[in-house]
PDB file of N, CA and C in Angstrom:
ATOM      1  N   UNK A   1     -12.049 123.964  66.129  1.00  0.00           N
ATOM      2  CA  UNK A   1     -11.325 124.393  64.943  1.00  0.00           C
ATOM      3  C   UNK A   1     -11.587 123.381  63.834  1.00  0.00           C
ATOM      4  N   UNK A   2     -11.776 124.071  62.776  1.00  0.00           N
ATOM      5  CA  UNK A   2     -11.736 122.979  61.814  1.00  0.00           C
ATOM      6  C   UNK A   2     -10.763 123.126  60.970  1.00  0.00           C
ATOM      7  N   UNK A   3      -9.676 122.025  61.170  1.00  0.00           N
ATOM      8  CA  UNK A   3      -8.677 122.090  60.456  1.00  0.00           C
ATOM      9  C   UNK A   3      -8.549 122.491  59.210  1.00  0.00           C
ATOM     10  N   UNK A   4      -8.898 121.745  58.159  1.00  0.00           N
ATOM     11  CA  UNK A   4      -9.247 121.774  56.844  1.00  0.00           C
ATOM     12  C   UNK A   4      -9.461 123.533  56.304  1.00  0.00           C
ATOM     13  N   UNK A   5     -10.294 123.860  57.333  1.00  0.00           N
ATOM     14  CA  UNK A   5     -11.094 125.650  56.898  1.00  0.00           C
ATOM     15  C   UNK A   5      -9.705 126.137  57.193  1.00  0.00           C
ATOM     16  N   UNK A   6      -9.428 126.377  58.406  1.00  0.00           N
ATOM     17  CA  UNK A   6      -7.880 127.060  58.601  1.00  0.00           C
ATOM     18  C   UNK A   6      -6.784 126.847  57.998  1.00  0.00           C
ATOM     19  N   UNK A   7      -6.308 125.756  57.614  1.00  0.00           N
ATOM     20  CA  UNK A   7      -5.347 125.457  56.370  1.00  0.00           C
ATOM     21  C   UNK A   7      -5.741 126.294  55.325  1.00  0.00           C
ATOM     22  N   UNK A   8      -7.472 126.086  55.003  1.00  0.00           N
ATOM     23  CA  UNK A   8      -7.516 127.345  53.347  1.00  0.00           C
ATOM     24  C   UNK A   8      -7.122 128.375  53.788  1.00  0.00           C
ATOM     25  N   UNK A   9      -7.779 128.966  55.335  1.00  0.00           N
ATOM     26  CA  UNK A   9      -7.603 130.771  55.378  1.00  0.00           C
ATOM     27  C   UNK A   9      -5.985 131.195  55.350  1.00  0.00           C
ATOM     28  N   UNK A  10      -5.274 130.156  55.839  1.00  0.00           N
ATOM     29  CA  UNK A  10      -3.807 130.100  55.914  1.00  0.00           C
ATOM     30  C   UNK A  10      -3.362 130.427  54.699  1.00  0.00           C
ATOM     31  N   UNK A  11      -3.909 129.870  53.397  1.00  0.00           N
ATOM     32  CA  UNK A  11      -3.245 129.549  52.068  1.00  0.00           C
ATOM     33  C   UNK A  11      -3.831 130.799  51.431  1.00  0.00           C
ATOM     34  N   UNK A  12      -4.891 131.511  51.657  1.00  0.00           N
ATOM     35  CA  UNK A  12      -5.406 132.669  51.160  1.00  0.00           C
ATOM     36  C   UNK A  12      -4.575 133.464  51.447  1.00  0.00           C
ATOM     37  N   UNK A  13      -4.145 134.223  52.318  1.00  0.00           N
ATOM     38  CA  UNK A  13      -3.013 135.342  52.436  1.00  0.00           C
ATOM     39  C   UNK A  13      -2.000 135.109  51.297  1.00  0.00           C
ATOM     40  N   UNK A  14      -1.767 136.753  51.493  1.00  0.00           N
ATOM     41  CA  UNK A  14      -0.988 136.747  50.124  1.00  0.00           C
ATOM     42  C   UNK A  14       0.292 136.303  50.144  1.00  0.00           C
ATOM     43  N   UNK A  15       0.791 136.270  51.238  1.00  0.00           N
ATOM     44  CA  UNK A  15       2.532 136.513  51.538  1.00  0.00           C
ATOM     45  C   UNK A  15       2.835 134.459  51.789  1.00  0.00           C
ATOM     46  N   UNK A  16       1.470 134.009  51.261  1.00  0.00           N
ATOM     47  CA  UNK A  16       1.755 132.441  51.792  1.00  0.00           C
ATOM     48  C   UNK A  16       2.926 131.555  51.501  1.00  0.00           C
ATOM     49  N   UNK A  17       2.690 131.960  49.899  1.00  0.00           N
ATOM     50  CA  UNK A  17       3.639 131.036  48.852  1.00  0.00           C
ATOM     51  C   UNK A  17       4.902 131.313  49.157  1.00  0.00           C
ATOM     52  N   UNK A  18       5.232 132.518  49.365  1.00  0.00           N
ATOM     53  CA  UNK A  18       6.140 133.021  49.664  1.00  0.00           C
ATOM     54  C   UNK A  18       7.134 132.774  51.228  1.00  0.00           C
ATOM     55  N   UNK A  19       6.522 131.834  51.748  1.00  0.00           N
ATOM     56  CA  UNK A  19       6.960 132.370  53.626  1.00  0.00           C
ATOM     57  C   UNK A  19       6.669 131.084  53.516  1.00  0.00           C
ATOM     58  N   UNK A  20       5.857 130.006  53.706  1.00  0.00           N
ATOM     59  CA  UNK A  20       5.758 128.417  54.090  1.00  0.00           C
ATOM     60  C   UNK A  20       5.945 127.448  53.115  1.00  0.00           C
ATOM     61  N   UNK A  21       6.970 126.666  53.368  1.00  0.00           N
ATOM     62  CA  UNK A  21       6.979 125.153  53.014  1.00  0.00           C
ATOM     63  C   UNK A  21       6.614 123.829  53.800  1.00  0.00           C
ATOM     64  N   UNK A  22       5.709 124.193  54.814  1.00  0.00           N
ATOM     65  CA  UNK A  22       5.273 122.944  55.433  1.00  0.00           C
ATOM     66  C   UNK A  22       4.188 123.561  56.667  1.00  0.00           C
ATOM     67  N   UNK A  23       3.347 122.919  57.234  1.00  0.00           N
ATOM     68  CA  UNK A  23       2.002 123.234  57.982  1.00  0.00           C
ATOM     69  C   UNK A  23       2.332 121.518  58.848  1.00  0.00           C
ATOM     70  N   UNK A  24       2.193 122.025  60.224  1.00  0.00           N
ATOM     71  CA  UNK A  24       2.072 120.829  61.141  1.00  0.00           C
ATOM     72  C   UNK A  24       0.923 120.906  61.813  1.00  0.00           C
ATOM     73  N   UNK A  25      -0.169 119.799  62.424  1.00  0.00           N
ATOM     74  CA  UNK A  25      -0.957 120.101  62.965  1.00  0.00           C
ATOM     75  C   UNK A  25      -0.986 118.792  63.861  1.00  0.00           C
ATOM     76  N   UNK A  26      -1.692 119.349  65.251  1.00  0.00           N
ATOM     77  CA  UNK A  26      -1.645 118.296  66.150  1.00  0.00           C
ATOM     78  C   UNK A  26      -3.179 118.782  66.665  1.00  0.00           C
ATOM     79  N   UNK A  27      -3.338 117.412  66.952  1.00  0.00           N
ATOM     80  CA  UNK A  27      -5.553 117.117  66.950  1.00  0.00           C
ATOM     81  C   UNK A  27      -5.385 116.183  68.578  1.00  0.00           C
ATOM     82  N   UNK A  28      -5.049 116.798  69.535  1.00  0.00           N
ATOM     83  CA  UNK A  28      -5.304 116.004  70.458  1.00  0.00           C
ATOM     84  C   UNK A  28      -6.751 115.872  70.943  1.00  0.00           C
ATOM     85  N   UNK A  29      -6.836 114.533  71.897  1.00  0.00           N
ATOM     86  CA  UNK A  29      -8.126 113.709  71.855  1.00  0.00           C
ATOM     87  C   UNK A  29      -8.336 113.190  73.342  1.00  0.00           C
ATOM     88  N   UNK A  30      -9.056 113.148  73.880  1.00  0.00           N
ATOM     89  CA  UNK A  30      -9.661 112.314  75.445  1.00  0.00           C
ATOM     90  C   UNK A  30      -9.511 110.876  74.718  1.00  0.00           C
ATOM     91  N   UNK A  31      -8.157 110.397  75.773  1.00  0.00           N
ATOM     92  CA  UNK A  31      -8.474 108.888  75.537  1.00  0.00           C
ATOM     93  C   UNK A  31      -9.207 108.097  76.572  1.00  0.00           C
ATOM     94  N   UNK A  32      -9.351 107.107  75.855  1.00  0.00           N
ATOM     95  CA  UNK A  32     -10.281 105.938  77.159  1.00  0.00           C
ATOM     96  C   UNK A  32      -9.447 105.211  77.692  1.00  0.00           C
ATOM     97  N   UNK A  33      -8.197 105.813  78.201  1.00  0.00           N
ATOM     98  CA  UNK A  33      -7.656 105.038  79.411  1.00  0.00           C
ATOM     99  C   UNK A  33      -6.434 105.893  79.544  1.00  0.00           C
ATOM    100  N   UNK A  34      -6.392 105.923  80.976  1.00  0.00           N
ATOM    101  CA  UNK A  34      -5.672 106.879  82.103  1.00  0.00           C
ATOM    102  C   UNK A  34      -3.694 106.942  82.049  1.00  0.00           C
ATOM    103  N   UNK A  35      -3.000 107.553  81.296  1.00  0.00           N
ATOM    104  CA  UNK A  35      -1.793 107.633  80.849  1.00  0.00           C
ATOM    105  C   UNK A  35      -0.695 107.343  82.106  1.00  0.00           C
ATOM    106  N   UNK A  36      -1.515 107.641  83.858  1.00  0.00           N
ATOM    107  CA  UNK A  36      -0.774 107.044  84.687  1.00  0.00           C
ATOM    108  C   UNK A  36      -0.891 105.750  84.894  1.00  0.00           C
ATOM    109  N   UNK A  37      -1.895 104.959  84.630  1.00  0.00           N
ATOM    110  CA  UNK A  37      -2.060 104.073  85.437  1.00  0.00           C
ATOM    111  C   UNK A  37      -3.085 102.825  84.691  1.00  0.00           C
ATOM    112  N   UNK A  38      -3.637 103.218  83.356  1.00  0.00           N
ATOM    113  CA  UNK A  38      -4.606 102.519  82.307  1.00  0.00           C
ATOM    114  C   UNK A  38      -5.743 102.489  82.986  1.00  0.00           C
ATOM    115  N   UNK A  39      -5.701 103.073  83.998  1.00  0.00           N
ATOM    116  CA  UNK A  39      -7.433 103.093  84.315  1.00  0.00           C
ATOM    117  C   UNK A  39      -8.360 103.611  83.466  1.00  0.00           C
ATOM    118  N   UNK A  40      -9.527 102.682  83.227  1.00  0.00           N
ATOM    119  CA  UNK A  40     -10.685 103.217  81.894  1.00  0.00           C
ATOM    120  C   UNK A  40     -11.153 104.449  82.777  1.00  0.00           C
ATOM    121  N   UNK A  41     -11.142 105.904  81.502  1.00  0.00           N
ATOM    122  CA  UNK A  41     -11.349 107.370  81.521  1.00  0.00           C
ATOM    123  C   UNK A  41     -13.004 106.640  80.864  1.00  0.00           C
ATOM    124  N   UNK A  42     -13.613 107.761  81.815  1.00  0.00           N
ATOM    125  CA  UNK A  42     -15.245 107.912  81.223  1.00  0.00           C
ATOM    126  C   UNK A  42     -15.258 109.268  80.848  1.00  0.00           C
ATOM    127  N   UNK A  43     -14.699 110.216  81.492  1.00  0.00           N
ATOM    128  CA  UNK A  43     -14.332 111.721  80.951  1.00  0.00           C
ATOM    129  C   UNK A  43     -13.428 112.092  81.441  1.00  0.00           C
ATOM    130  N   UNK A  44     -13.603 113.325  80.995  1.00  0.00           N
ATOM    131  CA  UNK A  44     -12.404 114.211  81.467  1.00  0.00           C
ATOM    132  C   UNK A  44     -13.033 115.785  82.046  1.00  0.00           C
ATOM    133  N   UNK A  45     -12.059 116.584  82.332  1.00  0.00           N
ATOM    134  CA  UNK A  45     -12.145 117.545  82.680  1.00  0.00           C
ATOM    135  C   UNK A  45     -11.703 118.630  82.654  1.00  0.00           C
ATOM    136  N   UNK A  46     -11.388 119.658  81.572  1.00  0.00           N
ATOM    137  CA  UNK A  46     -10.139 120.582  81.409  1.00  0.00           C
ATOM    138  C   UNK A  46     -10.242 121.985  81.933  1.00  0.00           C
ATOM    139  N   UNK A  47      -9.344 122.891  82.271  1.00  0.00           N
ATOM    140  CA  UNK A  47      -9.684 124.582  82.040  1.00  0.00           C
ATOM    141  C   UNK A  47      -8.296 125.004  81.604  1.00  0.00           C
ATOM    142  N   UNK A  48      -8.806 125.893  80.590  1.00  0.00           N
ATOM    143  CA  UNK A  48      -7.549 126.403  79.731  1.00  0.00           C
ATOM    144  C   UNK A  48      -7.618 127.840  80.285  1.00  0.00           C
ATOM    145  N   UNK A  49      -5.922 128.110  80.411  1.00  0.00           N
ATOM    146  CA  UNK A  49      -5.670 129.779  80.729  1.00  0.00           C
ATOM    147  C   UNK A  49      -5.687 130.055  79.085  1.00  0.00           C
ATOM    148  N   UNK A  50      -6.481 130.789  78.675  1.00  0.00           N
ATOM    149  CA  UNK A  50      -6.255 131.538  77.132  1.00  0.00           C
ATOM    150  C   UNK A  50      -4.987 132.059  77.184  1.00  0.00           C
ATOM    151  N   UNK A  51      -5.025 133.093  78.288  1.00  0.00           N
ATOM    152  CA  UNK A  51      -4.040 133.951  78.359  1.00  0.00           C
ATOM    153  C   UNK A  51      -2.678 133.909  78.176  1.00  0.00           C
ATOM    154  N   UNK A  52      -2.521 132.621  78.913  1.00  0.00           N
ATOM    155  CA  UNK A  52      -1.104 131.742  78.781  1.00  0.00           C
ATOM    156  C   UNK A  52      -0.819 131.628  77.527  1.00  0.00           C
ATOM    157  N   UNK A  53      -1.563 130.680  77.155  1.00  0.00           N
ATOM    158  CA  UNK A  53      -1.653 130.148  75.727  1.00  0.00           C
ATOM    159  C   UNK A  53      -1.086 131.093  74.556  1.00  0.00           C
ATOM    160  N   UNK A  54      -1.733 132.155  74.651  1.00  0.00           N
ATOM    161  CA  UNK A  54      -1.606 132.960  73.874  1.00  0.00           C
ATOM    162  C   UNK A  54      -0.371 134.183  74.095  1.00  0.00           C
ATOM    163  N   UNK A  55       0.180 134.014  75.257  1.00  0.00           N
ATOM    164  CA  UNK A  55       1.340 134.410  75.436  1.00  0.00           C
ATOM    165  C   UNK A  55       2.902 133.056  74.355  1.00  0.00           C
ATOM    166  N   UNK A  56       2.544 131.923  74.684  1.00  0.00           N
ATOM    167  CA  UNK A  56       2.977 131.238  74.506  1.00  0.00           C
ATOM    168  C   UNK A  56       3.101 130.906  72.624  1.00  0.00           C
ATOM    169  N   UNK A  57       2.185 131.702  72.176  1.00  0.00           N
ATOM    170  CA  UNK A  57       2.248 131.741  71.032  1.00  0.00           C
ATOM    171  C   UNK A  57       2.584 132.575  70.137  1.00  0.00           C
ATOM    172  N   UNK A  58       2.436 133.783  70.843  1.00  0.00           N
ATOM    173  CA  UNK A  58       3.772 134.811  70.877  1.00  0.00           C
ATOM    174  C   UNK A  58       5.159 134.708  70.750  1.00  0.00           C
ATOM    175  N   UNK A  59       5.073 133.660  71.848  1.00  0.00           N
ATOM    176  CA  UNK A  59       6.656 133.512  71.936  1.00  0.00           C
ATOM    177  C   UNK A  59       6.899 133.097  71.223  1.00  0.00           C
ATOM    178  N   UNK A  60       6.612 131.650  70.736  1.00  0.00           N
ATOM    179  CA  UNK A  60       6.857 130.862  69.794  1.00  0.00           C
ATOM    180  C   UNK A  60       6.696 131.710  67.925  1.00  0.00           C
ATOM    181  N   UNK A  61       5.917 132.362  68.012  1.00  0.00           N
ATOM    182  CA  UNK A  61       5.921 133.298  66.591  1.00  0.00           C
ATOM    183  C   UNK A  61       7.396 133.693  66.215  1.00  0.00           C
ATOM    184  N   UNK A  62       8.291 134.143  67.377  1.00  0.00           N
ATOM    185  CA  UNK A  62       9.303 134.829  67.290  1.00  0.00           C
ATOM    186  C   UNK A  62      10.269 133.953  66.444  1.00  0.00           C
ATOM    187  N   UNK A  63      10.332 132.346  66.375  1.00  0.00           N
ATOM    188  CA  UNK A  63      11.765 131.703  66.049  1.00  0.00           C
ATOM    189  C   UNK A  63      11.815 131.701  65.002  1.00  0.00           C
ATOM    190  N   UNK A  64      12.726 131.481  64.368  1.00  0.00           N
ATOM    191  CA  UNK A  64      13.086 131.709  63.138  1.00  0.00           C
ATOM    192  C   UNK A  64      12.345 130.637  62.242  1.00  0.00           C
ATOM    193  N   UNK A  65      11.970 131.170  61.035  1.00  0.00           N
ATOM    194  CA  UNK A  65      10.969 130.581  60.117  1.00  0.00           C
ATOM    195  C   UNK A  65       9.917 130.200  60.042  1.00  0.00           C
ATOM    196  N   UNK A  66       9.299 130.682  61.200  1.00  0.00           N
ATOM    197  CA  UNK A  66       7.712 130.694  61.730  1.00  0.00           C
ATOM    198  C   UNK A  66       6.912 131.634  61.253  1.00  0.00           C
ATOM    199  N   UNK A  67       5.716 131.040  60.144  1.00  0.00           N
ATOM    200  CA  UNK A  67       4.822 132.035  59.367  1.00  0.00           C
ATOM    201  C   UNK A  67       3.863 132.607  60.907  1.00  0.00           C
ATOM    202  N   UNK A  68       3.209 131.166  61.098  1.00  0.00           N
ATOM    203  CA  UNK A  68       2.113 131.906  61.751  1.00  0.00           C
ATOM    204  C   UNK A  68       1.841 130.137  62.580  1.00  0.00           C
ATOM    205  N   UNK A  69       1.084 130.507  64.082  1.00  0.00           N
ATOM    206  CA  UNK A  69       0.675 129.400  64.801  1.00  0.00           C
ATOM    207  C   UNK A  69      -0.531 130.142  64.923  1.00  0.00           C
ATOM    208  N   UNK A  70      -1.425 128.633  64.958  1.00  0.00           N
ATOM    209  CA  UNK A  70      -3.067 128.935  64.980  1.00  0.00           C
ATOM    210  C   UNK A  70      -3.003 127.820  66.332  1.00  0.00           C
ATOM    211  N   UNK A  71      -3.740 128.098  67.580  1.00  0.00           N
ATOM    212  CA  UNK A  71      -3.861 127.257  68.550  1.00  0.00           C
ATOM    213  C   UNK A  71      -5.402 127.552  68.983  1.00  0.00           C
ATOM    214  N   UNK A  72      -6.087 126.169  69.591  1.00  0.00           N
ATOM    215  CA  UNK A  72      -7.586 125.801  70.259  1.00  0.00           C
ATOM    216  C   UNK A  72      -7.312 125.176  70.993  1.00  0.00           C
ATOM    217  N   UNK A  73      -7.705 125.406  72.578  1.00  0.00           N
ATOM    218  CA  UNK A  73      -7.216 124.305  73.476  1.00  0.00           C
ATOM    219  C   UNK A  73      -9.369 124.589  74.162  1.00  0.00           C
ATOM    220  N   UNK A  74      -9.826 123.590  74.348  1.00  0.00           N
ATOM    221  CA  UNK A  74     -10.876 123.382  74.954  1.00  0.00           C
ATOM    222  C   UNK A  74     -11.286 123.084  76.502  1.00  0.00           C
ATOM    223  N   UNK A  75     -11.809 124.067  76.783  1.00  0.00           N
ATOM    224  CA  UNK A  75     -12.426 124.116  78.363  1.00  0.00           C
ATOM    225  C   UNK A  75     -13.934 122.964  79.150  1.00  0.00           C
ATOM    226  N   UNK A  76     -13.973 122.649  79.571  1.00  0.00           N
ATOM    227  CA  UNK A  76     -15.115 121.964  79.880  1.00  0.00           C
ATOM    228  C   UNK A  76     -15.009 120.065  80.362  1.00  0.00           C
ATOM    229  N   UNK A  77     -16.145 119.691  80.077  1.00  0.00           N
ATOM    230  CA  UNK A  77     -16.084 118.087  80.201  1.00  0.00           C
ATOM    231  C   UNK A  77     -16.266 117.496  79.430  1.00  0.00           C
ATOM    232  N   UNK A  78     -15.437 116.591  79.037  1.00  0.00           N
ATOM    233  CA  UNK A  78     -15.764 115.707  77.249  1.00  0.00           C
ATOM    234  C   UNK A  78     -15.406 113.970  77.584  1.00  0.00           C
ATOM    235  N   UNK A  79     -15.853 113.665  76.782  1.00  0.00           N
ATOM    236  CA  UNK A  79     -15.699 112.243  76.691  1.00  0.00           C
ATOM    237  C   UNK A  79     -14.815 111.433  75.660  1.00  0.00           C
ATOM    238  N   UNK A  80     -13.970 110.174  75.838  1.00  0.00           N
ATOM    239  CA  UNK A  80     -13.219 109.897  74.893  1.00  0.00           C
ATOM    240  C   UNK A  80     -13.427 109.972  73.697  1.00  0.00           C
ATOM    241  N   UNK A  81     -12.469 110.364  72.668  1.00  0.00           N
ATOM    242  CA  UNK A  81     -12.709 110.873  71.036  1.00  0.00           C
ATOM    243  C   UNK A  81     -13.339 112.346  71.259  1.00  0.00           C
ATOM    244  N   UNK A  82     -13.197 112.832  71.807  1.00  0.00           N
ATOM    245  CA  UNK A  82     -13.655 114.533  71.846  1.00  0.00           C
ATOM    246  C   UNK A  82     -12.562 115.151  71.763  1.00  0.00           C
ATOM    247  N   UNK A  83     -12.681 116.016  70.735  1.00  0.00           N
ATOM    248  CA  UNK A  83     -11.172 116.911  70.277  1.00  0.00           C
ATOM    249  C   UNK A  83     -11.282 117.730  71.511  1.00  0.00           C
ATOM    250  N   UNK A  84      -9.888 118.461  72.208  1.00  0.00           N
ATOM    251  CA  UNK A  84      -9.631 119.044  73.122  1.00  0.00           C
ATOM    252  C   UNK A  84      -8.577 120.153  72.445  1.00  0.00           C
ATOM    253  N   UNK A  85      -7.527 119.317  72.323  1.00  0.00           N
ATOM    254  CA  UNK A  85      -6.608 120.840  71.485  1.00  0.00           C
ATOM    255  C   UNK A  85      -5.639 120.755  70.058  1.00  0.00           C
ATOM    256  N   UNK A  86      -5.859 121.440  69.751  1.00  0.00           N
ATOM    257  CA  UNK A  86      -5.740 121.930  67.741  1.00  0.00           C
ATOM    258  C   UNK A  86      -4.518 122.937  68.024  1.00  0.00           C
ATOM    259  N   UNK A  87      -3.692 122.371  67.131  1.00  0.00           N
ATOM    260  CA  UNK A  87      -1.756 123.345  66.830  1.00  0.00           C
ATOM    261  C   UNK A  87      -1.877 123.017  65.663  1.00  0.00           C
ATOM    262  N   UNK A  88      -1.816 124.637  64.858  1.00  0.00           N
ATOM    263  CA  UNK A  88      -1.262 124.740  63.334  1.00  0.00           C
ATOM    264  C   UNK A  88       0.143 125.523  63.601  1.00  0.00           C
ATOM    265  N   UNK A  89       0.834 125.051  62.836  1.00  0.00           N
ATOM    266  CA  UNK A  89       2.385 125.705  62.913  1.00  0.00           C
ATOM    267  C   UNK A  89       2.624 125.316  61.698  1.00  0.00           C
ATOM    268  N   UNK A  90       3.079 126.796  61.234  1.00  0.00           N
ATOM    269  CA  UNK A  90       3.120 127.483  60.024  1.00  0.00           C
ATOM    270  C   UNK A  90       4.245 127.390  59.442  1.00  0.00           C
ATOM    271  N   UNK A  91       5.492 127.076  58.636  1.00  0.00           N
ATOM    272  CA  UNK A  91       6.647 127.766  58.115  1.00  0.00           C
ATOM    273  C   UNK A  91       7.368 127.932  57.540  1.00  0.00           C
ATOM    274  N   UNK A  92       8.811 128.177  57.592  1.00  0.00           N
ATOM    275  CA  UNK A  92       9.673 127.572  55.762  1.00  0.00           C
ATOM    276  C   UNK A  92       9.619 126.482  55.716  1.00  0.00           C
ATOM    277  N   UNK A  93      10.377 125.493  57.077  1.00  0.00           N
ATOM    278  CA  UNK A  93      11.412 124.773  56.931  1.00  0.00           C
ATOM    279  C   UNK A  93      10.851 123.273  57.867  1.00  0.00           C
ATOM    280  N   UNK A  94      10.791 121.735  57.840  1.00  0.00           N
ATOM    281  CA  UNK A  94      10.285 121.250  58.746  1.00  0.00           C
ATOM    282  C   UNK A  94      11.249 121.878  59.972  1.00  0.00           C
ATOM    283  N   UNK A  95      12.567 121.745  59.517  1.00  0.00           N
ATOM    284  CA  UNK A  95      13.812 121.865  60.810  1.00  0.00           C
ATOM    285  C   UNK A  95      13.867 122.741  61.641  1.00  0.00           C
ATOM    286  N   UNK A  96      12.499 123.829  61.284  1.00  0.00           N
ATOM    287  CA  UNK A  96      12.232 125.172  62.323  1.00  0.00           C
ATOM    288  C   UNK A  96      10.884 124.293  62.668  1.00  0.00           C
ATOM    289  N   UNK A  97      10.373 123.984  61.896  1.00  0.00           N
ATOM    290  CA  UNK A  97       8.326 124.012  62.752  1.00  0.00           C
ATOM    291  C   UNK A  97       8.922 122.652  63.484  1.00  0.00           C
ATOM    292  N   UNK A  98       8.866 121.239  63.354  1.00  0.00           N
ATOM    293  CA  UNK A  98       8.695 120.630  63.501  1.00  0.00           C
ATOM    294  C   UNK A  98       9.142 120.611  65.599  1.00  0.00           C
ATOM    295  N   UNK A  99      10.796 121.394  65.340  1.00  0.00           N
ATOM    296  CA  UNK A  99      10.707 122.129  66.999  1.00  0.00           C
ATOM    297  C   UNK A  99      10.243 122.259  67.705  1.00  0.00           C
ATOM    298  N   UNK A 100       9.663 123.474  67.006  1.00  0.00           N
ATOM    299  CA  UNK A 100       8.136 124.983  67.904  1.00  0.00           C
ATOM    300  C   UNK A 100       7.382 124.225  68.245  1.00  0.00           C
ATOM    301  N   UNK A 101       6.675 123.160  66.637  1.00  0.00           N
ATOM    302  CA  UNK A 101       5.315 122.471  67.197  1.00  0.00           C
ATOM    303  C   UNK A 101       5.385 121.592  68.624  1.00  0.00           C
ATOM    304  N   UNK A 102       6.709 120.706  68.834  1.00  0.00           N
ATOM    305  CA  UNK A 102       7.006 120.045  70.165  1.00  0.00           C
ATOM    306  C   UNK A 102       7.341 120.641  70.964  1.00  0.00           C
ATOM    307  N   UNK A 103       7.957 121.609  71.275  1.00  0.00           N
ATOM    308  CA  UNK A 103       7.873 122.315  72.333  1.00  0.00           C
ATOM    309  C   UNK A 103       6.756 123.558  73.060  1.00  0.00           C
ATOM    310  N   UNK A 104       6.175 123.751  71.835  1.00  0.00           N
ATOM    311  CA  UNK A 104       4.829 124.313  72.309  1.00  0.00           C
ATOM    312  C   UNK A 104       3.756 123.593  73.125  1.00  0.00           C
ATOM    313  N   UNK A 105       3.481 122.516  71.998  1.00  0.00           N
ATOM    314  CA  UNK A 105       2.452 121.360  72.912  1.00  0.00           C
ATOM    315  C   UNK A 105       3.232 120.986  74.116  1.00  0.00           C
ATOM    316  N   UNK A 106       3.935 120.770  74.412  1.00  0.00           N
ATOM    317  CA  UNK A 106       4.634 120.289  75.765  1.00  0.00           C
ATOM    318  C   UNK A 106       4.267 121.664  76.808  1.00  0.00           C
ATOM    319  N   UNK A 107       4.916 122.553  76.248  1.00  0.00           N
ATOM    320  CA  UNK A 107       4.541 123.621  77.582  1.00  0.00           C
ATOM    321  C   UNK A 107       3.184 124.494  77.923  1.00  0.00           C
ATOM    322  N   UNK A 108       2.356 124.232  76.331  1.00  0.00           N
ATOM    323  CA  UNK A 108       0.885 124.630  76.709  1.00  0.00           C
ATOM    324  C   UNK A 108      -0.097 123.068  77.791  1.00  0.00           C
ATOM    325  N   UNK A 109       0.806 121.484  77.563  1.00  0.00           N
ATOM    326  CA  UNK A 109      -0.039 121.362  78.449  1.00  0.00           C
ATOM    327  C   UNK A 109       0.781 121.171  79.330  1.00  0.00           C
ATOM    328  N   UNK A 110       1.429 121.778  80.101  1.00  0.00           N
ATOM    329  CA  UNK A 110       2.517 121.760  81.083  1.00  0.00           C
ATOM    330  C   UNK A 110       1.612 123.150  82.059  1.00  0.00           C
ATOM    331  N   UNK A 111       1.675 123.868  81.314  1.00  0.00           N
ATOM    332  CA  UNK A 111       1.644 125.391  82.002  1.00  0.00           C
ATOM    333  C   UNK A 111       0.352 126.174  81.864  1.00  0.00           C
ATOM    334  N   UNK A 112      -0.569 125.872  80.620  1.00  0.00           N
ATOM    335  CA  UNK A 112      -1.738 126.346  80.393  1.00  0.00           C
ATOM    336  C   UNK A 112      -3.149 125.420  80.367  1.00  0.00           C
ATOM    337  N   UNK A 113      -2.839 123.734  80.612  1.00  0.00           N
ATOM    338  CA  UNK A 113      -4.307 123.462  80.681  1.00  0.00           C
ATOM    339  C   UNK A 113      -4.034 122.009  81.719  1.00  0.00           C
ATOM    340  N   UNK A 114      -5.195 122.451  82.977  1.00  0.00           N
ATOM    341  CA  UNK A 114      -5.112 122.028  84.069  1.00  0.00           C
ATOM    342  C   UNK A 114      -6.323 120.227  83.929  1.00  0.00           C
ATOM    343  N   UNK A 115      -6.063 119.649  84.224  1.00  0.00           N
ATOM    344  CA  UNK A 115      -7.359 118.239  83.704  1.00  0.00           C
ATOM    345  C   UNK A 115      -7.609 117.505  84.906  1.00  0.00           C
ATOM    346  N   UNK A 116      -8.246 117.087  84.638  1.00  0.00           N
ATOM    347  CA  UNK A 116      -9.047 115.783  85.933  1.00  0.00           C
ATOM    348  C   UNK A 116      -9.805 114.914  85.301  1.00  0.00           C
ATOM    349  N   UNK A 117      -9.471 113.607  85.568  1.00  0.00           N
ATOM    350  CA  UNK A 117     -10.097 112.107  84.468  1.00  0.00           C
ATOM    351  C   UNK A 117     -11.031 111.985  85.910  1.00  0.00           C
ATOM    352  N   UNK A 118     -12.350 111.050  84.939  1.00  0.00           N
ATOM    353  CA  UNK A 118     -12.857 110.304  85.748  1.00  0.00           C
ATOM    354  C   UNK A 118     -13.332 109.215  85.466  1.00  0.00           C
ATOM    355  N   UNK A 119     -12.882 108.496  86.087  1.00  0.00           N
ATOM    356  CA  UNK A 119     -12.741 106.744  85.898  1.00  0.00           C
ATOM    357  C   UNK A 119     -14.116 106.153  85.768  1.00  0.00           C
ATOM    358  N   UNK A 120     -14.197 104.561  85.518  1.00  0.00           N
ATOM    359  CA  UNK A 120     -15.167 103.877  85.218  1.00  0.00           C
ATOM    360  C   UNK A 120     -15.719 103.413  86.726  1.00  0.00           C
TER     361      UNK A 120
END
């Protein structure tokens, strides 16, 4: 995803000005060291359920003052500094997005993307 492009296509719709006062975005990243235990990560390893995901963003569409969520979660093997997953959350108010956006990321990587590090 490229952030930047999706923020414009966001701002192009007509109903924009009208419906959002704030855009959150979260750029998660492969770090180089292991969140259980600091062991140096040489990669990683992900598989994303779309399906989930995109149930999950559904849901989240529903709460109150939510324009629109744009989500990318990445499948495959990457190495530290490799973008993995992209959350745009759309809406009036921070006191509605700022929510959605934390509780979304929590349960998309809770429930929709499975990983395996591999050490130095």
């Amino acid at each position: 995803m490229d952030i930047s492009q999706s923020i414009a296509e966001l701002k192009r719709r007509p109903d924009f000005n009208d419906r959002v006062g704030m855009l959150l975005v979260h750029n998660g990243t492969v770090r180089n060291w292991s969140r259980q235990d600091g062991r140096s990560v040489v990669a990683l390893e992900t598989e994303v359920d779309a399906g989930k995901i995109e149930a999950l963003r559904q849901e989240y569409l529903q709460f109150p003052g939510i324009y629109e969520i744009l989500v990318e979660a990445r499948s495959g093997r990457f190495s530290p500094g490799d973008d993995l997953l992209f959350i745009i959350v759309a809406g009036d108010l921070r006191e509605h997005i700022k929510p959605v956006l934390a509780a979304l990321l929590d349960r998309i990587k809770a429930e929709a993307i499975s990983k395996r590090e591999f050490y130095a």
